[in-house]
Each structure stands twice: as structure tokens, then as C-alpha cells.
N, C-alpha and C. Protein backbone atom coordinates (compact mmCIF):
# COMPACT_ATOMS: atom_id res chain seq x y z
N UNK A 1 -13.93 23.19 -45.85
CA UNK A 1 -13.96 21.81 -45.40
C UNK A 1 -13.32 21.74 -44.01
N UNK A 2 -13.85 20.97 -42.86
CA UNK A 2 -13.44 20.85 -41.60
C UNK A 2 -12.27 19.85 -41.75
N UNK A 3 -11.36 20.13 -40.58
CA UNK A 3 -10.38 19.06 -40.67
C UNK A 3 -11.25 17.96 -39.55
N UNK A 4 -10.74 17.06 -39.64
CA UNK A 4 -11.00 16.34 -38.24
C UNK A 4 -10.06 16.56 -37.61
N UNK A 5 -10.22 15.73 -36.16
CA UNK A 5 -8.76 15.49 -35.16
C UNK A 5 -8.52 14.43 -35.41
N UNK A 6 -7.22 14.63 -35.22
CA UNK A 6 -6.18 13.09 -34.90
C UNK A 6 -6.60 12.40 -33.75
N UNK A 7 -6.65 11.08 -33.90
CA UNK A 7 -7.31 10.48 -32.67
C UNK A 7 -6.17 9.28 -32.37
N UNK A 8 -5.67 9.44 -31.48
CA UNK A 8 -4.15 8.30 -30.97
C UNK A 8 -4.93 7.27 -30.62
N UNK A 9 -4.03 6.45 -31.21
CA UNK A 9 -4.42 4.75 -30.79
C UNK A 9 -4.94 3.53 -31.85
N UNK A 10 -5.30 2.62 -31.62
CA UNK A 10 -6.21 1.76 -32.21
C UNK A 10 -7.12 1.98 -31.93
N UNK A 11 -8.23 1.62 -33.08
CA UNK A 11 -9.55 1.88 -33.16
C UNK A 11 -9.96 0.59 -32.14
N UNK A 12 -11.62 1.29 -31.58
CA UNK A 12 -12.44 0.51 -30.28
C UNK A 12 -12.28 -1.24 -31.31
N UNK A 13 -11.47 -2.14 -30.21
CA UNK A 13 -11.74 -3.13 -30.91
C UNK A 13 -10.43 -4.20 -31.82
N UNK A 14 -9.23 -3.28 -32.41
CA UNK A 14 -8.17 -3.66 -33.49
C UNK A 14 -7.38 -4.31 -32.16
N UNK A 15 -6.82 -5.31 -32.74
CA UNK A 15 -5.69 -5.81 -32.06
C UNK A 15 -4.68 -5.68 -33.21
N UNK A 16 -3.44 -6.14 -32.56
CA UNK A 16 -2.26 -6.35 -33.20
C UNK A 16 -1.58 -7.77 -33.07
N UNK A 17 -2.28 -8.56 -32.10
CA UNK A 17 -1.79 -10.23 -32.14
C UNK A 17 -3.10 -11.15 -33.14
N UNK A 18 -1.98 -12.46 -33.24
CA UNK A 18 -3.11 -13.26 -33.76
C UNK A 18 -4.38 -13.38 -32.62
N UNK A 19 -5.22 -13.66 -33.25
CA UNK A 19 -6.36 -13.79 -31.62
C UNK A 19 -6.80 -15.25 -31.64
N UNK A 20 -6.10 -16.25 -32.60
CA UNK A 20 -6.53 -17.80 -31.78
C UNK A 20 -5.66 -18.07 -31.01
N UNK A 21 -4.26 -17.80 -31.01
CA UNK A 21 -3.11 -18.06 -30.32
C UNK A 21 -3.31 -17.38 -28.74
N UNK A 22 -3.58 -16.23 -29.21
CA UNK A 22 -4.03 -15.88 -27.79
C UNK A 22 -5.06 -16.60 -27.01
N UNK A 23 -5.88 -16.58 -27.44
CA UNK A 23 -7.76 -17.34 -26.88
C UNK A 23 -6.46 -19.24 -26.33
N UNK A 24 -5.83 -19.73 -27.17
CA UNK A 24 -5.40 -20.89 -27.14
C UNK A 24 -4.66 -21.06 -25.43
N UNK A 25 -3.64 -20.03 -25.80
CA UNK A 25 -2.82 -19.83 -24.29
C UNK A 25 -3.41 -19.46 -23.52
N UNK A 26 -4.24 -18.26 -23.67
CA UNK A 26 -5.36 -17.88 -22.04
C UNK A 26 -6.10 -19.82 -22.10
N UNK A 27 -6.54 -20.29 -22.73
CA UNK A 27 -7.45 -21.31 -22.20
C UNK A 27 -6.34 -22.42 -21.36
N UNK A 28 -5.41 -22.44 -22.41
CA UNK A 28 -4.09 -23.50 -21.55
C UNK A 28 -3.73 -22.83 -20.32
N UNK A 29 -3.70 -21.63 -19.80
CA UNK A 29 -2.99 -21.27 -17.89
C UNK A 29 -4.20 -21.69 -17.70
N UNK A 30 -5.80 -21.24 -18.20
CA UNK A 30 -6.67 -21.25 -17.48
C UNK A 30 -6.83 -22.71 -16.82
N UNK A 31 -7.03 -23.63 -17.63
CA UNK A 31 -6.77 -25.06 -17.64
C UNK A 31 -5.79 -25.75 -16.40
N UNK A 32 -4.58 -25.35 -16.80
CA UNK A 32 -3.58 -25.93 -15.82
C UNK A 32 -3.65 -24.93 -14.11
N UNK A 33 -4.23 -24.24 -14.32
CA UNK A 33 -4.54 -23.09 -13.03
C UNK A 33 -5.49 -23.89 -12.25
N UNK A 34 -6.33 -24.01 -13.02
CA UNK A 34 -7.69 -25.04 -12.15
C UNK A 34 -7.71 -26.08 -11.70
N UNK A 35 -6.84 -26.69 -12.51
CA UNK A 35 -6.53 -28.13 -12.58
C UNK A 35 -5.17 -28.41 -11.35
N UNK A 36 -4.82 -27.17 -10.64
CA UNK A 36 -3.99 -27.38 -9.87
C UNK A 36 -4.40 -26.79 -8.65
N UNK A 37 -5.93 -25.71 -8.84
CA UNK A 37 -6.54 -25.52 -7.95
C UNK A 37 -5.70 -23.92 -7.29
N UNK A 38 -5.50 -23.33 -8.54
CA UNK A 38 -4.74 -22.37 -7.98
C UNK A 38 -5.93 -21.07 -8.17
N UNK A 39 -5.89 -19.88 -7.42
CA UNK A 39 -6.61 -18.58 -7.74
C UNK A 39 -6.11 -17.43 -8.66
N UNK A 40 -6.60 -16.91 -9.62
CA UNK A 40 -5.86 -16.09 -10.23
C UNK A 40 -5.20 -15.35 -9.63
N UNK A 41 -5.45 -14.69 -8.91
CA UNK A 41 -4.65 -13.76 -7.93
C UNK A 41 -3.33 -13.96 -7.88
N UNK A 42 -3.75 -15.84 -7.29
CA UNK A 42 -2.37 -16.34 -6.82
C UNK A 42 -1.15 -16.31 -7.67
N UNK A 43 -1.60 -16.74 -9.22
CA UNK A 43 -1.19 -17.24 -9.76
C UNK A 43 -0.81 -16.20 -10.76
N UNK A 44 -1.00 -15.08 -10.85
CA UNK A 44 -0.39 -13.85 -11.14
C UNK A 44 0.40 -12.85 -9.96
N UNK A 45 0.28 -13.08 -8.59
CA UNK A 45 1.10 -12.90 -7.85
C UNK A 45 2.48 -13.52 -8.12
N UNK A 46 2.16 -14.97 -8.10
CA UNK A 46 3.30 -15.59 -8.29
C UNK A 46 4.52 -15.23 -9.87
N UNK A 47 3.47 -15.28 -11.11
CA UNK A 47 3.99 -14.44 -11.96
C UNK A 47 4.44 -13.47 -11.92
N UNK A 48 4.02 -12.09 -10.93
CA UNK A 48 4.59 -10.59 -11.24
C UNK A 48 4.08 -10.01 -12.23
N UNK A 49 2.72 -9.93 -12.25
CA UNK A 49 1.94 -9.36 -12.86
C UNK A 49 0.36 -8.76 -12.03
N UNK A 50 0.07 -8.21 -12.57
CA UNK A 50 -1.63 -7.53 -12.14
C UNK A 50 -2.81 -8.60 -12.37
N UNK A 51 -3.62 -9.32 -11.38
CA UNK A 51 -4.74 -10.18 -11.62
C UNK A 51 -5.70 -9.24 -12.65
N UNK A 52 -5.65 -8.31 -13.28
CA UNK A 52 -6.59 -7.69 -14.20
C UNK A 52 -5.85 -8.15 -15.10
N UNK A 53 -4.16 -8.16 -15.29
CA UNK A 53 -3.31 -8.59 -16.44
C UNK A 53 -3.80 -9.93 -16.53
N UNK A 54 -3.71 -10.88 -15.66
CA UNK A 54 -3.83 -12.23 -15.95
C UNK A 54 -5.02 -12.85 -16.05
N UNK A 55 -6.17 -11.74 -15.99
CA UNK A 55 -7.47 -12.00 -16.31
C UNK A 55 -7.25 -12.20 -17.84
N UNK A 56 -7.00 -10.54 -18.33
CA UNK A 56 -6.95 -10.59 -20.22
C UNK A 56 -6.31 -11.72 -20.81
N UNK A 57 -5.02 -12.06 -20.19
CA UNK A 57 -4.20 -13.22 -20.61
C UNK A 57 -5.34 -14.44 -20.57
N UNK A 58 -5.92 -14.88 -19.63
CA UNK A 58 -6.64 -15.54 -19.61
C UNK A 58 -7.92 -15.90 -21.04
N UNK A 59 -8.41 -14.62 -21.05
CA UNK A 59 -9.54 -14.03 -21.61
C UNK A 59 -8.51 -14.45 -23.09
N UNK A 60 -7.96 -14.51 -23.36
CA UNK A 60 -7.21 -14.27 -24.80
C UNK A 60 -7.14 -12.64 -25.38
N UNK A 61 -7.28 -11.54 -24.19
CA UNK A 61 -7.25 -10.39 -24.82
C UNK A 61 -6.18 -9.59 -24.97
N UNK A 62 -5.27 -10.39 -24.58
CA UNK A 62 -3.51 -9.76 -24.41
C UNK A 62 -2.83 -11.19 -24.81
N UNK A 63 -2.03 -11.16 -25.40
CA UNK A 63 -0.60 -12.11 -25.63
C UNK A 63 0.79 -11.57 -25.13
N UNK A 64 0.97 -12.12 -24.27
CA UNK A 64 2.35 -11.89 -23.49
C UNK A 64 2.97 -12.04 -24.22
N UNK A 65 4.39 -11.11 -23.00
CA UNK A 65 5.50 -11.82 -24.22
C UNK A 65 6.73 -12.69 -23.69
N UNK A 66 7.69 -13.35 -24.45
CA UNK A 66 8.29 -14.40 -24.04
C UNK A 66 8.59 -14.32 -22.58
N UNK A 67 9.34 -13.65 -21.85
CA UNK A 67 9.62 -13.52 -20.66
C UNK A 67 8.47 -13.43 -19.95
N UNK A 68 7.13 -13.24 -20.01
CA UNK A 68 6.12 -13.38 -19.30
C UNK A 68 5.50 -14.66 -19.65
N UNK A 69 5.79 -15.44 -20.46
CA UNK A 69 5.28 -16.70 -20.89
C UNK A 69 5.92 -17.42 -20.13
N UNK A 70 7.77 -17.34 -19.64
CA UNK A 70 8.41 -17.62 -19.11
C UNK A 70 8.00 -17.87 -17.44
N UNK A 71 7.70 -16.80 -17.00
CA UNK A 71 7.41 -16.13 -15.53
C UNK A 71 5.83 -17.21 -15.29
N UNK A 72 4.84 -17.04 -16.63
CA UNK A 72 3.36 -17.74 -15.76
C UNK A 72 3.91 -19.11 -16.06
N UNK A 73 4.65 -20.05 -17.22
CA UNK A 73 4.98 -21.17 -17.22
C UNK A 73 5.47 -21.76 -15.58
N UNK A 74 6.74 -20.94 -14.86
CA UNK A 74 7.54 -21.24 -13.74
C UNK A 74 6.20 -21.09 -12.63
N UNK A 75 5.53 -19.89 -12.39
CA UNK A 75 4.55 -19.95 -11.82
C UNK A 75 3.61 -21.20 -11.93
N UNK A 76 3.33 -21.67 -12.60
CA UNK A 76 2.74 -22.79 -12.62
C UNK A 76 3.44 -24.24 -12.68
N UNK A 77 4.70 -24.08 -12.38
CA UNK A 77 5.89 -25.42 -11.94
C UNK A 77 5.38 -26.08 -13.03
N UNK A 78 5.83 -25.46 -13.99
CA UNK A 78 5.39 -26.54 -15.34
C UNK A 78 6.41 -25.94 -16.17
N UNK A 79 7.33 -26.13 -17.15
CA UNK A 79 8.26 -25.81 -18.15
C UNK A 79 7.34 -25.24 -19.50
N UNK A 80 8.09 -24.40 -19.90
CA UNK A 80 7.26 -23.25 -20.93
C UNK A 80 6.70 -24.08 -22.19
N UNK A 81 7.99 -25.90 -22.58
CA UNK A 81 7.62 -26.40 -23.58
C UNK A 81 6.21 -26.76 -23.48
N UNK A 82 5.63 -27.49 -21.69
CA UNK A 82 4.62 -28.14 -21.63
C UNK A 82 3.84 -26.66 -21.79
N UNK A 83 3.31 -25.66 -21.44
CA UNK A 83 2.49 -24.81 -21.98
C UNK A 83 2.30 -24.56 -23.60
N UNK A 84 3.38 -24.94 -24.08
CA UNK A 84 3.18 -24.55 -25.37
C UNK A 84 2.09 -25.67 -26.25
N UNK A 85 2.59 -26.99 -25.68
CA UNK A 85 2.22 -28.44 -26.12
C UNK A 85 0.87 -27.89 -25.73
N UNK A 86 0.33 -27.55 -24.36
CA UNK A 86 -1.14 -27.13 -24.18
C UNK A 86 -1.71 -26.25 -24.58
N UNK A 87 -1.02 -24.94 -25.25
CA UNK A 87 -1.38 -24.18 -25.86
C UNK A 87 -1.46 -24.45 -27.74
N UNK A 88 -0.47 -25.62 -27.96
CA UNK A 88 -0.90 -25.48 -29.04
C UNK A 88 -1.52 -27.08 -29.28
N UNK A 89 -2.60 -27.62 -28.37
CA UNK A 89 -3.35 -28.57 -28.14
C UNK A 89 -4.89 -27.92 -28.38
N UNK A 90 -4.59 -26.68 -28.14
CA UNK A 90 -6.17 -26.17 -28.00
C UNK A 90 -6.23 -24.79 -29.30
N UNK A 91 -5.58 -24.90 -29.97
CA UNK A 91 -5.74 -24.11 -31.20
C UNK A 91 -6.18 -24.88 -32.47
N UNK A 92 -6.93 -23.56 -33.11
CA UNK A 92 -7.63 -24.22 -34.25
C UNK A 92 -7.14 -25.16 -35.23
N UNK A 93 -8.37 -25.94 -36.09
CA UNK A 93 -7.09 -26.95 -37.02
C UNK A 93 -6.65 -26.30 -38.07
N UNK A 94 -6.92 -24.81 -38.54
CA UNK A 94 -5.59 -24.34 -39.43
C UNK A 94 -4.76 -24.28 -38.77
N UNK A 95 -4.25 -24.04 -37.84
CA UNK A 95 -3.31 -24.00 -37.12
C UNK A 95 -2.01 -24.65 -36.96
N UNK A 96 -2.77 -26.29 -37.28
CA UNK A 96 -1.98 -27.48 -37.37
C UNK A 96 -1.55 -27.53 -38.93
N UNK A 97 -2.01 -26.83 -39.80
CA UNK A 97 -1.55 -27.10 -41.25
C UNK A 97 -0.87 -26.68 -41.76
N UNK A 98 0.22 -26.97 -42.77
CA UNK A 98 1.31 -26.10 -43.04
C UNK A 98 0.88 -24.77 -43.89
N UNK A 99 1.43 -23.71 -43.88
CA UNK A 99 1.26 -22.19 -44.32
C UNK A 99 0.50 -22.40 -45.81
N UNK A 100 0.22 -22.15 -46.41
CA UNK A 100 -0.61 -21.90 -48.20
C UNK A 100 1.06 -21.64 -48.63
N UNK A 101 0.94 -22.40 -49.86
CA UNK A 101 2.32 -22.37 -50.50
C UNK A 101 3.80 -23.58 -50.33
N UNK A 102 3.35 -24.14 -49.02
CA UNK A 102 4.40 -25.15 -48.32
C UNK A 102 3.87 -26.10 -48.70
N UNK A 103 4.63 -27.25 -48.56
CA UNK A 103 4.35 -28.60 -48.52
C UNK A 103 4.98 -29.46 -46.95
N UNK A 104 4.74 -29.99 -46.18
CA UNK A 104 5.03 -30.99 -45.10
C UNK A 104 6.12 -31.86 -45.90
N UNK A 105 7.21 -31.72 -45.12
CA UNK A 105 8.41 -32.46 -45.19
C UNK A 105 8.19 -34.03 -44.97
């Protein structure tokens, strides 16, 4: 019997974040980016990041992490709460419902 090889990584395709949360926040910079008339470039310059990074972010294909949520929030002279309010304005309606098992206080 042949062995196979070990093959490093995730398979073509697996993530490891939720992917509405992501898709939610890339659409919220995308949103407030346009809406302020800014260029990605710019607006990942200004972050400290790679315009290919802040494409995926965009794209919902990466989820940053707090300190970079931090960095594109300030980049966009907007406070991280109002991104969140826009990010979690544009996520699905499970989203809004409490977990299976909970009840709303």
C-alpha cells in the first residue's frame, strides 16, 4: 500500500473565520470608503496594510484582527463602535437572533 504525502495547510477553499461576519465588515469599509470617496490604496495606506490586504478585507476573504479593525476604523476617522454598528447593520438575520438554547433577556 502507498503512503501518501503530507500536504501543509488548509484545503483549496477552508477558512477558519465565520464568513458572514467577514463578507459584513468588508461590505461596511467598503461602504464608508466610497461614501467618503476614498481609494483603496489610500485607505490601506493610511491603515498600514497591503491594498491586496485590504482588497480581501474588503472581499470578506480575510477577517482582521482587533488592532487592524482598530487601524482601518481610525483610517477612516470613524470610531471602531460606528464600524461595528455598520458591520453589524449588514449581517444576516440569524445573526440578530439569540444563540439556539438562549432566551432574550
Amino acid at each position: 500500500m502507498e503512503k501518501r504525502p503530507i500536504q501543509r495547510g488548509r484545503p483549496a477553499g477552508a477558512t477558519t473565520f465565520e464568513v458572514a461576519p467577514a463578507q459584513a465588515f468588508g461590505a461596511a469599509v467598503r461602504a464608508l470608503r466610497t461614501e467618503d470617496g476614498v481609494a483603496q490604496e489610500t485607505l490601506a495606506h493610511l491603515a498600514g496594510v497591503e491594498r491586496s490586504h485590504m482588497g480581501k478585507i474588503e472581499r470578506g476573504e480575510h477577517m482582521p484582527t482587533l488592532a487592524l479593525i482598530l487601524k482601518i476604523a481610525r483610517a477612516l476617522n470613524r470610531s471602531a463602535g460606528e464600524l461595528m454598528r455598520e458591520t453589524e447593520a449588514r449581517l444576516p438575520g440569524e445573526w440578530h437572533q439569540p444563540p439556539a438554547g438562549q432566551t432574550s433577556s
